[in-house]
Protein backbone atom coordinates (compact mmCIF):
# COMPACT_ATOMS: atom_id res chain seq x y z
CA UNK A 1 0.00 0.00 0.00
CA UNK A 2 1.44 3.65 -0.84
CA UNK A 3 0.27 4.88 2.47
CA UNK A 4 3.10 2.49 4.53
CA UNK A 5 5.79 3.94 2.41
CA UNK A 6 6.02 7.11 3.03
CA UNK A 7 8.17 8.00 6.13
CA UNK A 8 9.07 10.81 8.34
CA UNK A 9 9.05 14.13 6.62
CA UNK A 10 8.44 12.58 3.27
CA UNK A 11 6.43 14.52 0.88
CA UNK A 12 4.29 12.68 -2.43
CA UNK A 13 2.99 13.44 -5.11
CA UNK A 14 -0.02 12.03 -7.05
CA UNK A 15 -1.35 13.14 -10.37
CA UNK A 16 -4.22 11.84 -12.29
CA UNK A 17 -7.56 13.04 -14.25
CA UNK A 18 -11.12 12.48 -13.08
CA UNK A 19 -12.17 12.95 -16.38
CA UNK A 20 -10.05 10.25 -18.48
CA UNK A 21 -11.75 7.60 -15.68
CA UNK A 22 -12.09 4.05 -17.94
CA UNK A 23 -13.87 2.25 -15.74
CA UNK A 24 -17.46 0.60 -15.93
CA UNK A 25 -20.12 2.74 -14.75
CA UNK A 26 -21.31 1.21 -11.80
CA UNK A 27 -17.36 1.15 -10.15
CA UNK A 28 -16.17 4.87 -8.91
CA UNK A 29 -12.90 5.81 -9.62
CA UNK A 30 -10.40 5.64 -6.53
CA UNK A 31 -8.77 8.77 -7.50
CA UNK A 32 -12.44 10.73 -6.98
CA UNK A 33 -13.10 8.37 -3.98
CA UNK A 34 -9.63 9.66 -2.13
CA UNK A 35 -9.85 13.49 -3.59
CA UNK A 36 -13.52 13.51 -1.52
CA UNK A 37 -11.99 11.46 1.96
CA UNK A 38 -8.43 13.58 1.89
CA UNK A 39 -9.84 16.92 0.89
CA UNK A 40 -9.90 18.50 4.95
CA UNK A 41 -7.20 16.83 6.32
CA UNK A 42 -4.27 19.31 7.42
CA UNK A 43 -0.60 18.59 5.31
CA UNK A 44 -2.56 17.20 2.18
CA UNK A 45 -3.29 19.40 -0.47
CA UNK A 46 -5.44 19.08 -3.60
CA UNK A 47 -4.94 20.99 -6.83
CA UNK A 48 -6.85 21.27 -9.94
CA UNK A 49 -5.57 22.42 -13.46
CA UNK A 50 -7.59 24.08 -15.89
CA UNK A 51 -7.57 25.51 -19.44
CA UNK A 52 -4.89 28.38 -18.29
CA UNK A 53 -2.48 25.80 -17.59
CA UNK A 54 -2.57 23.87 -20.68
CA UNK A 55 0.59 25.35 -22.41
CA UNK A 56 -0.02 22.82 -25.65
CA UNK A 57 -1.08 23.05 -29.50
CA UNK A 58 -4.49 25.29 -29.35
CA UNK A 59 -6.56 22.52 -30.68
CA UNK A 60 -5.42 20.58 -27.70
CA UNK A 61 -6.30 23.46 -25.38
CA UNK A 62 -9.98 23.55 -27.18
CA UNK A 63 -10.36 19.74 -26.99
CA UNK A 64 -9.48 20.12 -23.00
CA UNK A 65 -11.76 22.82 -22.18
CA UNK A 66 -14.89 20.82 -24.12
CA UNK A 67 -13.34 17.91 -21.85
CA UNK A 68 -13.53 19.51 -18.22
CA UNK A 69 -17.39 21.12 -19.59
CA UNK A 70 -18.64 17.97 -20.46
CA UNK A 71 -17.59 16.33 -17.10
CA UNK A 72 -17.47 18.37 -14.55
CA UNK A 73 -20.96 18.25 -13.60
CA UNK A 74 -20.89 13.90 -13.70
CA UNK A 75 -17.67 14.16 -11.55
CA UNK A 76 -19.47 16.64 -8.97
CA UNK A 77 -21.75 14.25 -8.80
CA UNK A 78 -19.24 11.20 -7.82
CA UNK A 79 -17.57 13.64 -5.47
CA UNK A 80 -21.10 14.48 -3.78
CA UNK A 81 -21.81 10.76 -3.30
């Protein structure tokens, strides 16, 4: 488990995207699941990239703006649950 690795004055990092979830739709992704449980605890912090930070082609910028529109309010959703 991740959790009994990390030792005294360690610091992680995790990255992934709620919205590129390929799972069925009945399982939740653990990624939401752990962004919801984690998100008051003191020392762990959660940040979210948007469009700004996209520093790619502009058709790739376009494509991930479309992206976070068309999920965002399914992955509130998860979150809420």
């Amino acid at each position: 488990m991740f959790l009994t690795r990390i030792g005294a004055n360690a610091k992680a990092i995790i990255t992934g995207d709620i919205t590129q979830v390929d799972l069925p739709r009945n399982q939740r992704s653990g990624l939401v699941t752990a962004v919801r449980i984690l998100q008051n605890i003191e020392g762990i912090a959660h940040i979210e990239l948007d469009e700004e930070d996209v520093v790619r082609h502009r058709l790739v910028k376009q494509i991930f703006v479309l992206t976070i529109q068309n999920t965002k309010e399914k992955t509130r959703e998860e979150i809420v649950k």
